[in-house]
Protein backbone atom coordinates (compact mmCIF):
# COMPACT_ATOMS: atom_id res chain seq x y z
CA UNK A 1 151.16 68.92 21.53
CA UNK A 2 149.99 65.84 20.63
CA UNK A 3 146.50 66.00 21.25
CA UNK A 4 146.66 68.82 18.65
CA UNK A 5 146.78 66.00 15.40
CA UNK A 6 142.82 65.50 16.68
CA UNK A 7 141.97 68.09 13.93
CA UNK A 8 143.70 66.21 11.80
CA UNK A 9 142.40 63.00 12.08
CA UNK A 10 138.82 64.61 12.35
CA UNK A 11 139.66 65.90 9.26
CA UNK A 12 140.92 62.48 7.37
CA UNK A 13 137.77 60.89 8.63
CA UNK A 14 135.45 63.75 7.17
CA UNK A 15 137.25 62.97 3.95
CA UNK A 16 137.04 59.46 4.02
CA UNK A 17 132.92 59.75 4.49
CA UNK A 18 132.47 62.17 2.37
CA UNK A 19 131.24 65.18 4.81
CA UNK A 20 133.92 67.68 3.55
CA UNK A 21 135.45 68.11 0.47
CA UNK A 22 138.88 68.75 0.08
CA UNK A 23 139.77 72.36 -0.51
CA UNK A 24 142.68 73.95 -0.22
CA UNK A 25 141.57 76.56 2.45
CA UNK A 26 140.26 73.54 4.65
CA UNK A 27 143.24 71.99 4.54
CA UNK A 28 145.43 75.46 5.54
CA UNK A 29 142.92 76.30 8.21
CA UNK A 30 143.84 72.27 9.35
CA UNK A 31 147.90 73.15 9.31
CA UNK A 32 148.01 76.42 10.63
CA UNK A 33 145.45 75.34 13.88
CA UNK A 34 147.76 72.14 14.06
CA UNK A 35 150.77 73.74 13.56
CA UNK A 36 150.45 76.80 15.64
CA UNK A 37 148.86 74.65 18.62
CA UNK A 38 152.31 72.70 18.56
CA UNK A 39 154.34 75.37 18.45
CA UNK A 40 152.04 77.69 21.13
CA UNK A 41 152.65 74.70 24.00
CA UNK A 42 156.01 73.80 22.51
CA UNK A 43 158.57 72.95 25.61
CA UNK A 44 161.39 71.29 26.72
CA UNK A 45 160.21 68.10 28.18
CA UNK A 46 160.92 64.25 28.65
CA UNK A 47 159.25 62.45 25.91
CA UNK A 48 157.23 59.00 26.95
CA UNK A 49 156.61 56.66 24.55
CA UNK A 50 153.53 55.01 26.13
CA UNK A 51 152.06 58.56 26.93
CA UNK A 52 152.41 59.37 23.49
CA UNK A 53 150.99 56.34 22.18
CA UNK A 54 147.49 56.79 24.50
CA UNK A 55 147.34 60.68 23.20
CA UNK A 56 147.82 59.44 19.70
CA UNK A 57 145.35 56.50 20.09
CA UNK A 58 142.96 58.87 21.67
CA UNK A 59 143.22 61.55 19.20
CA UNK A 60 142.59 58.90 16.75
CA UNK A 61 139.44 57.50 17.85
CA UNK A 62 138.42 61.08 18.93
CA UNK A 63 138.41 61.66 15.30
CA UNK A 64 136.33 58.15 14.34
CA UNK A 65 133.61 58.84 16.99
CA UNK A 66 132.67 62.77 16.10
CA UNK A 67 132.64 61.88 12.56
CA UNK A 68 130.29 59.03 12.81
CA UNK A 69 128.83 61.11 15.84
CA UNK A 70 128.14 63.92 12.67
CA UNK A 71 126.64 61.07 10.42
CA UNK A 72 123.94 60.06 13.24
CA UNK A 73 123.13 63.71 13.58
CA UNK A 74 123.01 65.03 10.03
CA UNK A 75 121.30 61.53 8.49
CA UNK A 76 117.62 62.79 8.55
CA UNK A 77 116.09 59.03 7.80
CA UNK A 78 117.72 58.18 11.52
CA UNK A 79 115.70 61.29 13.05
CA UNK A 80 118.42 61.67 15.56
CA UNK A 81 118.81 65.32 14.82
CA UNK A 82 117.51 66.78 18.28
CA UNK A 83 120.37 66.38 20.36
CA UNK A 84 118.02 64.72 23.22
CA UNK A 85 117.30 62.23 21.15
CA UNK A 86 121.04 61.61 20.09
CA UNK A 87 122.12 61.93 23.81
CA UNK A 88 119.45 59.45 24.86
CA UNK A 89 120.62 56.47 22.77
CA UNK A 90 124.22 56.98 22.91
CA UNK A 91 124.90 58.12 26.91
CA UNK A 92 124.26 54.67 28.33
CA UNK A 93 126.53 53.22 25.94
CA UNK A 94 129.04 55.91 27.08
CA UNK A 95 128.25 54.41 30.68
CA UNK A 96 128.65 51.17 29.62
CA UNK A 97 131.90 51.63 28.41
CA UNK A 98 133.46 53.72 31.32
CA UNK A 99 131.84 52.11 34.34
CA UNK A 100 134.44 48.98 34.01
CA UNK A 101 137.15 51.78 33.98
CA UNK A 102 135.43 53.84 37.14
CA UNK A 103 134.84 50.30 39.09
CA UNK A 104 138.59 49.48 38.82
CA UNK A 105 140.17 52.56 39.24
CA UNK A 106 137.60 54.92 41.70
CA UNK A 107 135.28 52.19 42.82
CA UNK A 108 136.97 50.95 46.13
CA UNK A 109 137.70 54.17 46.87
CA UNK A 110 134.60 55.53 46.57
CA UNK A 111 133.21 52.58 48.41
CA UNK A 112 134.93 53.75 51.74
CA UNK A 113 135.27 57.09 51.43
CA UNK A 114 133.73 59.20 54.02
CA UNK A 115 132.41 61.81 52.11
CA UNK A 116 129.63 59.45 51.24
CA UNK A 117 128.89 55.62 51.73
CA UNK A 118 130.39 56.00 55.12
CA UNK A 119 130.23 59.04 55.89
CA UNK A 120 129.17 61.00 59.40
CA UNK A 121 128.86 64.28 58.70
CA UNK A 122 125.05 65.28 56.86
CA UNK A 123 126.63 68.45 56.19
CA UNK A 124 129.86 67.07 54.44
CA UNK A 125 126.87 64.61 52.05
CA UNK A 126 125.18 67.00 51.20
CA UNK A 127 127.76 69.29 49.96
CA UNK A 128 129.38 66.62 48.49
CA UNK A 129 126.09 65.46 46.63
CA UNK A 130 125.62 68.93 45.53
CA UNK A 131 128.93 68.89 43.51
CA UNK A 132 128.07 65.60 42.07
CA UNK A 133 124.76 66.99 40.34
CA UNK A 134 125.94 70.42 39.47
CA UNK A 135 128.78 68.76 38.06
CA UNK A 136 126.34 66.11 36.04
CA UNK A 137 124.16 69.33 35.18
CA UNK A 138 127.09 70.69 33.82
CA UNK A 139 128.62 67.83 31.90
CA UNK A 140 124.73 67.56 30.59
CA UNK A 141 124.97 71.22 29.27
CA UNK A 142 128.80 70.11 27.49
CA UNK A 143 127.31 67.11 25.78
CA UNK A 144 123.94 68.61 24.82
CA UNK A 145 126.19 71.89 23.27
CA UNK A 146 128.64 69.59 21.55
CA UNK A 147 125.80 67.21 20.19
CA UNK A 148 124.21 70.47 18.92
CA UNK A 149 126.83 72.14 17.23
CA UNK A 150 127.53 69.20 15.10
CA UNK A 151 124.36 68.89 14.23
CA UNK A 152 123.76 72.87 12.64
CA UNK A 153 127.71 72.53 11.70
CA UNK A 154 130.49 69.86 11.61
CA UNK A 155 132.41 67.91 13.83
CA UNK A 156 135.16 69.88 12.07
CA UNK A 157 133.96 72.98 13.55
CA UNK A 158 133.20 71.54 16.85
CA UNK A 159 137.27 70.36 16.94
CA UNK A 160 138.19 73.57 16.35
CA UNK A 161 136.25 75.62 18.87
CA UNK A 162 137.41 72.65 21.14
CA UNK A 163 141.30 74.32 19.87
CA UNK A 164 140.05 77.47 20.74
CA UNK A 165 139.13 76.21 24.86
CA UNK A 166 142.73 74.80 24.88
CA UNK A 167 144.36 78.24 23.98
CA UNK A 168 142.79 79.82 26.45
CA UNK A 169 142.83 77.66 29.01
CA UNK A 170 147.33 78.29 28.04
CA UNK A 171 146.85 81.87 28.69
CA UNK A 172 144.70 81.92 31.86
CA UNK A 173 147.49 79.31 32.71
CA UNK A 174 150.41 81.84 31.94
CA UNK A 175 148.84 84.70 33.69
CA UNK A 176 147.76 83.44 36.59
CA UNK A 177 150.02 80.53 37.26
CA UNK A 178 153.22 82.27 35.99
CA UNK A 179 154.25 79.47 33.75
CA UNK A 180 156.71 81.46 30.69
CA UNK A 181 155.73 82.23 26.88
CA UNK A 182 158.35 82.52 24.64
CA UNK A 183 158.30 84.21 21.39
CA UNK A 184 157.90 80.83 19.66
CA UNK A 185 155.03 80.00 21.62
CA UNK A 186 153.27 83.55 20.69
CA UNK A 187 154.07 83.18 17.15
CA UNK A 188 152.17 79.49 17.49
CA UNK A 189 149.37 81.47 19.38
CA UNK A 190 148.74 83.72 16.26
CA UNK A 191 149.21 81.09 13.70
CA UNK A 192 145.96 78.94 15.98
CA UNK A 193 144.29 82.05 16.00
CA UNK A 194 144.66 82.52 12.17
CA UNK A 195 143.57 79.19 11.63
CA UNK A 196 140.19 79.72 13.63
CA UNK A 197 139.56 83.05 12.56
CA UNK A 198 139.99 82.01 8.62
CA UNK A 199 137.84 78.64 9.59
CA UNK A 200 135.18 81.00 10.75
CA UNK A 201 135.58 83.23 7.76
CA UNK A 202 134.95 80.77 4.98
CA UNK A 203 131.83 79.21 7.11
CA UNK A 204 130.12 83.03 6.87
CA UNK A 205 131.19 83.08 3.53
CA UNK A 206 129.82 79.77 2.81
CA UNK A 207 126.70 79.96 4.52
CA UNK A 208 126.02 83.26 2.51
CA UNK A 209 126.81 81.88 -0.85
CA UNK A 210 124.16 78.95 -0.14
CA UNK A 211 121.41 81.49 0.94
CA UNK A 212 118.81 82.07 -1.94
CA UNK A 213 118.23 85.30 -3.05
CA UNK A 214 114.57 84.44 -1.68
CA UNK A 215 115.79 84.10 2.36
CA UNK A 216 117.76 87.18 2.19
CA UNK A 217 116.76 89.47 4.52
CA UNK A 218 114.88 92.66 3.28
CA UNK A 219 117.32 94.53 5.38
CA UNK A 220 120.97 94.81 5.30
């Protein structure tokens, strides 16, 4: 529920620099994602201050980094608009940053694990190595998309088809793990999808409004 004020803050930030303007329809697609995202995973559960702190924190940074992320992108005198090229000067500062993390947390593990520096089963490597790259291929595919996205739209629109992944990932989670929807949590579930589906609305409408009469197509 909390990771749900990242549209928010996303949204503060694209204010603050300028790359959205504050309209009244932005700001109800903004409450009804938010709100119907709290209300779709709203529960009965113990509430932890420190957990809620670290979602908030990260929310709140999540917010800083794609809308600076957006400026790199969309700033044409940088020439960082290919997503390679963005992805090419910012990943090994993402390494840089998480390898202290992964070295304290995974790295003695990792270190004596079986599965690889010690391991004596080829087989069990190789299988194991084969997850490691398709998983890198993978994340690869997630950053160039994301990277991408923000580039043709907004980090605004990339927050909100990240909204979208979350609802779905609820339902899969309620039909095949069992876990209960109440009514509340369905009304939230249309209210998200009310947000998203008016978010994509104004962006068509938008995009045709800016189209010259000349780019038109001669058809339809």
């Amino acid at each position: 529920m909390t990771k749900s004020s990242a549209v928010l803050f996303i949204l503060i930030f694209s204010l603050i620099f300028k790359l959205e303007e504050l309209r009244a329809a932005l700001v109800l697609v903004v409450l009804l994602i938010a709100g119907g995202l709290f209300m779709f995973t709203y529960k009965s559960t113990q509430f932890n201050v420190e957990g809620f702190a670290l979602v908030l924190g990260a929310s709140f940074i999540g917010g800083i980094r794609w809308t600076l992320t957006q400026i790199l992108l969309q700033k044409a005198e940088l020439g960082l608009q290919n997503p390679i090229d963005t992805m090419f000067h910012l990943q090994p500062l993402m390494f840089l940053g998480l390898f202290p993390l992964f070295a304290i947390f995974e790295g003695l593990h990792l270190s004596t694990s079986e599965k690889i520096f010690r391991f004596q089963d080829t087989g069990l490597l190789l299988r194991v190595l084969g997850s490691l790259f398709l998983g890198g291929i993978l994340a690869f595919g997630l950053g160039f998309s994301e990277f991408l996205l923000v580039s043709r739209t907004s980090s605004l629109t990339l927050s909100i088809a990240g909204i979208f992944k979350e609802v779905c990932t609820l339902l899969l989670a309620a039909h095949l793990l069992g876990d209960q929807i109440s009514l509340l949590n369905w009304l939230g579930f249309a209210l998200c999808l009310s947000g998203i589906s008016l978010h994509v609305a104004l962006k068509a409408l938008r995009s045709r409004g800016n189209q010259s009469p000349s780019q038109k197509p001669l058809f339809g």
